[in-house]
C-alpha atoms as a PDB file:
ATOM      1  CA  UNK A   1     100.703  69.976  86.252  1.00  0.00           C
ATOM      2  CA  UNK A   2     104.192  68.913  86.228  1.00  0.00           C
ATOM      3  CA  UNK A   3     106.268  69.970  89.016  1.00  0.00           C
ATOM      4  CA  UNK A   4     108.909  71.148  86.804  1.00  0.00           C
ATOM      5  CA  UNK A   5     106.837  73.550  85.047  1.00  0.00           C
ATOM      6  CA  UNK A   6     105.547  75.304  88.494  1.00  0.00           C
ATOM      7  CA  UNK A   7     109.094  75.934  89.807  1.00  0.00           C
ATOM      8  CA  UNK A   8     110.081  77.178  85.967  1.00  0.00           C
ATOM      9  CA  UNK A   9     107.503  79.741  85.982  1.00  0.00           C
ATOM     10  CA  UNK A  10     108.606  80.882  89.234  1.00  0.00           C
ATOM     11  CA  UNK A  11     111.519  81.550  88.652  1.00  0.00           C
ATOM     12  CA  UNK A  12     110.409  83.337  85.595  1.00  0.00           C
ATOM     13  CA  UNK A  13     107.957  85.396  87.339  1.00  0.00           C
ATOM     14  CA  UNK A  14     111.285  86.380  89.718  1.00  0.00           C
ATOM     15  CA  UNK A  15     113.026  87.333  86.931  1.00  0.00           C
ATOM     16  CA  UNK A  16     110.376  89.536  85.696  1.00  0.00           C
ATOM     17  CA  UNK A  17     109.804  91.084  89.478  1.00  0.00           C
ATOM     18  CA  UNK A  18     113.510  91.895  88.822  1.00  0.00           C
ATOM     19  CA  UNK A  19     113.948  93.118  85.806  1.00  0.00           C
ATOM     20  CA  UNK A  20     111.190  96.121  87.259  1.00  0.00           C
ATOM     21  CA  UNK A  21     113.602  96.075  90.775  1.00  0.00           C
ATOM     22  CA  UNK A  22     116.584  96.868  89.148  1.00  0.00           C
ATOM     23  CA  UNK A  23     114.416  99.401  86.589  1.00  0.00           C
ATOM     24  CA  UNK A  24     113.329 101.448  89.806  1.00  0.00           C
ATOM     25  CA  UNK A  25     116.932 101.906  91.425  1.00  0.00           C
ATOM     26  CA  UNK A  26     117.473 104.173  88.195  1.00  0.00           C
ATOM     27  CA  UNK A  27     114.645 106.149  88.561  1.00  0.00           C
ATOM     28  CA  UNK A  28     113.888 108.971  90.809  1.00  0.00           C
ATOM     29  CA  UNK A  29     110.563 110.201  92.016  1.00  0.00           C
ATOM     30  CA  UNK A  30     109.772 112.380  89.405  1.00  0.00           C
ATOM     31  CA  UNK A  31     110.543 109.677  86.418  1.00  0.00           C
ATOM     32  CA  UNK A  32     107.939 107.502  88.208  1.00  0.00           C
ATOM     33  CA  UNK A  33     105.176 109.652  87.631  1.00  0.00           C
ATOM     34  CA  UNK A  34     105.909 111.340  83.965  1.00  0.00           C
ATOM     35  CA  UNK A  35     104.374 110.687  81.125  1.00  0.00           C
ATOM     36  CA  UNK A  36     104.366 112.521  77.720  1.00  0.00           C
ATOM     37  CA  UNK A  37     100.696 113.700  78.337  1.00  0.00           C
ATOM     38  CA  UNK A  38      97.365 113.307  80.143  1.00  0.00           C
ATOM     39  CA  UNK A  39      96.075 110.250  77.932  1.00  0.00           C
ATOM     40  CA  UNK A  40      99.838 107.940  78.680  1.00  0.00           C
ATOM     41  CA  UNK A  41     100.101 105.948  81.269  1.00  0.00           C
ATOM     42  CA  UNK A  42     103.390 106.295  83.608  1.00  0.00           C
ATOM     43  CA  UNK A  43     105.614 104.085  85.319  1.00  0.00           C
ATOM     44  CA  UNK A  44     103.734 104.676  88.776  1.00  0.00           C
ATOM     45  CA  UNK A  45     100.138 103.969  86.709  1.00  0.00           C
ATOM     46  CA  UNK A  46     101.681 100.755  85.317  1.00  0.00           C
ATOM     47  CA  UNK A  47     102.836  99.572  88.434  1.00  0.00           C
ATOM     48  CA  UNK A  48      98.973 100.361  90.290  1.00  0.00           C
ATOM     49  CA  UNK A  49      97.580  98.589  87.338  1.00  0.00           C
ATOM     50  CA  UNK A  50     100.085  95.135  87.611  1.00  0.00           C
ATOM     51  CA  UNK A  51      99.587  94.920  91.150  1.00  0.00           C
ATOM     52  CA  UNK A  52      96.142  95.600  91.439  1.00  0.00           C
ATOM     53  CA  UNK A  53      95.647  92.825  88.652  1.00  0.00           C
ATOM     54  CA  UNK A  54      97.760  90.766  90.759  1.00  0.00           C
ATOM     55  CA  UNK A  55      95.870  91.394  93.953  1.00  0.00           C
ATOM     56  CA  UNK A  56      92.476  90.609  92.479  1.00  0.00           C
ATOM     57  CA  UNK A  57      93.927  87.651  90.113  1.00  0.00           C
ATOM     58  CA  UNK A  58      95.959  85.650  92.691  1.00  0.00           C
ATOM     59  CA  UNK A  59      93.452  86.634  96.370  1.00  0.00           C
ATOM     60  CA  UNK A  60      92.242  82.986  96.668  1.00  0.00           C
ATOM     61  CA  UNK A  61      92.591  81.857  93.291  1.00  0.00           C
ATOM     62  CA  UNK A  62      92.084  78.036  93.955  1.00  0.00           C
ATOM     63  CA  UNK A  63      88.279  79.212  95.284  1.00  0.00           C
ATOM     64  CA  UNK A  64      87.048  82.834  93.783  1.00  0.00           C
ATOM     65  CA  UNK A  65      86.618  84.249  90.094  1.00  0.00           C
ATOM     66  CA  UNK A  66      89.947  86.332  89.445  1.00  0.00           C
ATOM     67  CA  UNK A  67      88.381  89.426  88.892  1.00  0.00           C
ATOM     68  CA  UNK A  68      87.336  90.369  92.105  1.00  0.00           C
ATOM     69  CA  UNK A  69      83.883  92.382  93.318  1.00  0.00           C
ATOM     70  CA  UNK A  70      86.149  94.869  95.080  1.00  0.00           C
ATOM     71  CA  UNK A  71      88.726  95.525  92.284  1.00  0.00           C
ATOM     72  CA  UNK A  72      88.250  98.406  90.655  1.00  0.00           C
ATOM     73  CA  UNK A  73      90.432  98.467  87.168  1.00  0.00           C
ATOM     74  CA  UNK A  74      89.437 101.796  85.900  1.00  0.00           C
ATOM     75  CA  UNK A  75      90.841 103.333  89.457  1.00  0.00           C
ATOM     76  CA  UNK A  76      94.253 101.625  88.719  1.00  0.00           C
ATOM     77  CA  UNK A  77      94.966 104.127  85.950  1.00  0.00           C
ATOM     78  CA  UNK A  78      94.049 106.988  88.278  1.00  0.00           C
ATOM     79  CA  UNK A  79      97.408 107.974  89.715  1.00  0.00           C
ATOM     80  CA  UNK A  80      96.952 107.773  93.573  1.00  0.00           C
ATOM     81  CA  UNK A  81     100.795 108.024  94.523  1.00  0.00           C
ATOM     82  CA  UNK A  82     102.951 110.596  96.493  1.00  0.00           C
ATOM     83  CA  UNK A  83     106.405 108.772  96.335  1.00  0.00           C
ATOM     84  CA  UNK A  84     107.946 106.555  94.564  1.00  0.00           C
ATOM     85  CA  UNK A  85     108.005 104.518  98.067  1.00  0.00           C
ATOM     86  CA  UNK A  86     104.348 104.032  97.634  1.00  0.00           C
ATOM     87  CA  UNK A  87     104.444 102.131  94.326  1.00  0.00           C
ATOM     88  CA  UNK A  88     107.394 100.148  95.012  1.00  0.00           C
ATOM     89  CA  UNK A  89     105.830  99.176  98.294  1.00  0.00           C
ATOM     90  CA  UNK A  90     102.597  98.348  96.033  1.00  0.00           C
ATOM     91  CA  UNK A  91     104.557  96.540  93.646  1.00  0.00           C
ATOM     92  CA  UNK A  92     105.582  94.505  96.596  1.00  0.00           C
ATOM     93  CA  UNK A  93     102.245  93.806  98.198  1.00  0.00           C
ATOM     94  CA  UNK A  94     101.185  92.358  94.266  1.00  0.00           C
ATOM     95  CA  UNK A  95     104.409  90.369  94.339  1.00  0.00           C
ATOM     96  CA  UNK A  96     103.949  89.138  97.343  1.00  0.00           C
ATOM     97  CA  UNK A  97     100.260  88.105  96.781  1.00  0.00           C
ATOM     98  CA  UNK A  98     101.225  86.273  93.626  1.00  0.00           C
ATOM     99  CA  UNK A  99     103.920  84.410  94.988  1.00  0.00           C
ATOM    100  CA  UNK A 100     101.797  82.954  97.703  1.00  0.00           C
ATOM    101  CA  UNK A 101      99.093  81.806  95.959  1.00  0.00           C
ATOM    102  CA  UNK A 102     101.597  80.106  93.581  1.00  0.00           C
ATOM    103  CA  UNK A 103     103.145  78.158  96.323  1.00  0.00           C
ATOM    104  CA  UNK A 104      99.538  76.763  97.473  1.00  0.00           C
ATOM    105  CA  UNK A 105      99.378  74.882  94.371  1.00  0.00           C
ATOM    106  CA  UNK A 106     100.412  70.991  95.159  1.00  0.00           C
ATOM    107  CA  UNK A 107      99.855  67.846  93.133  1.00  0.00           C
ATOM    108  CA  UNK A 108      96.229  67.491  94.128  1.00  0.00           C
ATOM    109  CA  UNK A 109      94.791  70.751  93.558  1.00  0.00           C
ATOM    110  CA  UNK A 110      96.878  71.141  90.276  1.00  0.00           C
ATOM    111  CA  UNK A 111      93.569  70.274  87.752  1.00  0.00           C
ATOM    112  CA  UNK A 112      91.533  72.456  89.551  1.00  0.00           C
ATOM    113  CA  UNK A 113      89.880  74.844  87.123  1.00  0.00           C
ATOM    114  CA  UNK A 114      89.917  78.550  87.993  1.00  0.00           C
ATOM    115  CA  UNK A 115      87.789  81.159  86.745  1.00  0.00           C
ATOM    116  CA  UNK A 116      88.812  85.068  85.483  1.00  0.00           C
ATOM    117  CA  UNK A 117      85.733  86.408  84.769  1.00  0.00           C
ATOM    118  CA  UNK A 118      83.924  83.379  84.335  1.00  0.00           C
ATOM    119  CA  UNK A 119      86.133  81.771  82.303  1.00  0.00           C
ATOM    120  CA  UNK A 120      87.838  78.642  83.087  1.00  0.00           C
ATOM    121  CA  UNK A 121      91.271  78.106  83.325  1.00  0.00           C
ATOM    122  CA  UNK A 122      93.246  75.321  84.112  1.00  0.00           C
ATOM    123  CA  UNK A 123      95.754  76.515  86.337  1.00  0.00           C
ATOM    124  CA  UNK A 124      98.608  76.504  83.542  1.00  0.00           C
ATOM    125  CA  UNK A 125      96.618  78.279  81.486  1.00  0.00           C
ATOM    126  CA  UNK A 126      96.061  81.124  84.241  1.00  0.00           C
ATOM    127  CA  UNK A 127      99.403  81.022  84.597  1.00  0.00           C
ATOM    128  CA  UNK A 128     100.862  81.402  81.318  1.00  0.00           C
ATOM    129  CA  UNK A 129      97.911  84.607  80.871  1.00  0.00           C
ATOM    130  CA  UNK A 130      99.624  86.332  83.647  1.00  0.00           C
ATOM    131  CA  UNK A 131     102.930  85.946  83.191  1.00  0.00           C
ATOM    132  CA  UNK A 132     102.605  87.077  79.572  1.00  0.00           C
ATOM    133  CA  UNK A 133     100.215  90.158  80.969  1.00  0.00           C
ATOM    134  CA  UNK A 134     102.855  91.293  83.501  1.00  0.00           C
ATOM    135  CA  UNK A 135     105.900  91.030  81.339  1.00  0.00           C
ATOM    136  CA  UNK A 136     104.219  93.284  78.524  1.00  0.00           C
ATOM    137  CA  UNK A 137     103.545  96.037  80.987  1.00  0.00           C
ATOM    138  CA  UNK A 138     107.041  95.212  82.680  1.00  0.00           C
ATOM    139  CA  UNK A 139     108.422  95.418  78.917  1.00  0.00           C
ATOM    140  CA  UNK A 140     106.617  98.922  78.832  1.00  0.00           C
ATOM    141  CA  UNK A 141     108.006  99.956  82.185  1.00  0.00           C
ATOM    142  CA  UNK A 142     112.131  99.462  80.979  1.00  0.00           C
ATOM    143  CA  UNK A 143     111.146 100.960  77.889  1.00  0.00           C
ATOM    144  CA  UNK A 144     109.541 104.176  79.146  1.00  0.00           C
ATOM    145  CA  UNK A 145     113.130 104.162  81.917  1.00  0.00           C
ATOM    146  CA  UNK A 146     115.624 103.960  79.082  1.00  0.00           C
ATOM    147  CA  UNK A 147     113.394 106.644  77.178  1.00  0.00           C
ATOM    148  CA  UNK A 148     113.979 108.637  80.371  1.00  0.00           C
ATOM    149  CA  UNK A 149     117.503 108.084  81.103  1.00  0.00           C
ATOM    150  CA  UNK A 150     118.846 108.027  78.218  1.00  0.00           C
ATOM    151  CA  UNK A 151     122.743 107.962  77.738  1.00  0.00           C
ATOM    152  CA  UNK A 152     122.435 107.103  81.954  1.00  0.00           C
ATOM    153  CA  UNK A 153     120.439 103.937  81.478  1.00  0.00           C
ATOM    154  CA  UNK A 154     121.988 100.657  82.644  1.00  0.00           C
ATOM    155  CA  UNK A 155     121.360  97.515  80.832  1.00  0.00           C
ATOM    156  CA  UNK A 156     119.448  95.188  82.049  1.00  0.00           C
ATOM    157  CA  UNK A 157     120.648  92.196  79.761  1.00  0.00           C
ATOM    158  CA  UNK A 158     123.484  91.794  77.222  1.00  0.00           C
ATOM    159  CA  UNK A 159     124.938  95.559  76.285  1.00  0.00           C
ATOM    160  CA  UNK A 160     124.858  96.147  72.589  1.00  0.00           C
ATOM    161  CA  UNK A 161     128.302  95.307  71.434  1.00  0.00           C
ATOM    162  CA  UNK A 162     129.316  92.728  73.617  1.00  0.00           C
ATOM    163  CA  UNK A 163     127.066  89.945  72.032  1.00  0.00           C
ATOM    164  CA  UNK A 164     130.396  87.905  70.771  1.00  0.00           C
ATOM    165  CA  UNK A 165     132.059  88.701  74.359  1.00  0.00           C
ATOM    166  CA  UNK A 166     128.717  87.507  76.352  1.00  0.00           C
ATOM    167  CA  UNK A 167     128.562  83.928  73.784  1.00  0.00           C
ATOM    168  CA  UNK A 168     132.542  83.182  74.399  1.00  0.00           C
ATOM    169  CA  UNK A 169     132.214  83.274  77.992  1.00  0.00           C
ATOM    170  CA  UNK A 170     128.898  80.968  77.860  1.00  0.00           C
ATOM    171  CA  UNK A 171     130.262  78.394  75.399  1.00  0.00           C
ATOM    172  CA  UNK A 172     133.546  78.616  77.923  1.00  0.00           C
ATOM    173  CA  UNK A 173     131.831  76.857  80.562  1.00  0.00           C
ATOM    174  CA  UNK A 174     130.521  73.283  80.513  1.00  0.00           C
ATOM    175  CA  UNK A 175     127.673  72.507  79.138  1.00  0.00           C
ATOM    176  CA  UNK A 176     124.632  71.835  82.332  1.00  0.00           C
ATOM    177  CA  UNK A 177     120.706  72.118  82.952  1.00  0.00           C
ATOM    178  CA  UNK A 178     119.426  74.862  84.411  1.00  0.00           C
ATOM    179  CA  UNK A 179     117.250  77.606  84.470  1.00  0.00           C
ATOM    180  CA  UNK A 180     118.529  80.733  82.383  1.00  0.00           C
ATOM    181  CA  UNK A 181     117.897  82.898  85.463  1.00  0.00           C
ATOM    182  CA  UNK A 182     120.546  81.301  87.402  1.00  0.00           C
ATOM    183  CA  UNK A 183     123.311  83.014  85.939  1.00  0.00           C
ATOM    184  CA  UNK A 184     122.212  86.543  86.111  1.00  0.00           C
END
């Protein structure tokens, strides 16, 4: 694995972690736990679900299947929350388990093939599977807060309008190598 890609996907996992920070600071308690009816999943489920993948995915990766014995999926879409405190400190605890196991991975462990329910992986292609799994539900997670907020949403990105604005000041600057995420 090149070291370049490790420290890129990093800092694209960050970005996703805060693109879902910066979602929760708009909510309030009772926004984390609506949802249009019994059968739809709410912000608070979404979050369980993430992090509880994250937990079982990234809890010795290197050594263990990714689907762990003691993980129990269907449970993660069983709302078990009182605050909006306790899912944002879940989302945490996921976070934080992810970001450890990434930084275990070194030059000689990098071919190591892991398994997710018995499938092997190389550990790029683990990788790539959860970084595209958590920014779907994280893509579901904005959508569901602007749907909420409406006319008091806050942008995460580039505001509708100011496309021409946003490109002027970029193309203003020299040109340099970096990762997108430095500049937000």
């Amino acid at each position: 694995m090149d070291t370049s890609y490790l420290s890129s996907v990093k800092k694209q996992f960050e970005y996703y972690k805060n693109l879902g920070d910066k979602t929760f600071t708009q909510l309030d308690n009772n926004q984390f736990f609506w949802s249009q009816n019994k059968e739809d999943n709410s912000i608070a489920i979404i979050i369980k679900h993430i992090s509880g993948n994250m937990r079982s995915r990234w809890t010795n990766f290197l050594t263990e299947d990714g689907e762990k014995e003691w993980r129990n999926r269907d449970d993660e879409f069983v709302n078990s929350f009182t605050s909006k405190e306790e899912v944002v400190a879940y989302w945490e605890m996921g976070w934080k388990c992810l970001f450890d196991a990434l930084n275990t991975i070194t030059i000689q462990n990098s071919d190591t093939i892991v398994y997710i329910r018995n499938q092997g992986h190389t550990i790029t292609e683990a990788i790539n599977r959860q970084l595209c799994h958590y920014s779907y539900h994280i893509g579901q997670i904005v959508f569901l807060s602007k749907l909420l907020l409406g006319d008091n949403w806050q942008t995460l990105s580039v505001a509708k309008g100011t496309s021409k604005e946003y490109n002027a000041q970029k193309f203003n600057k020299e040109k340099s190598r970096k990762h997108f995420t430095e500049d937000l």
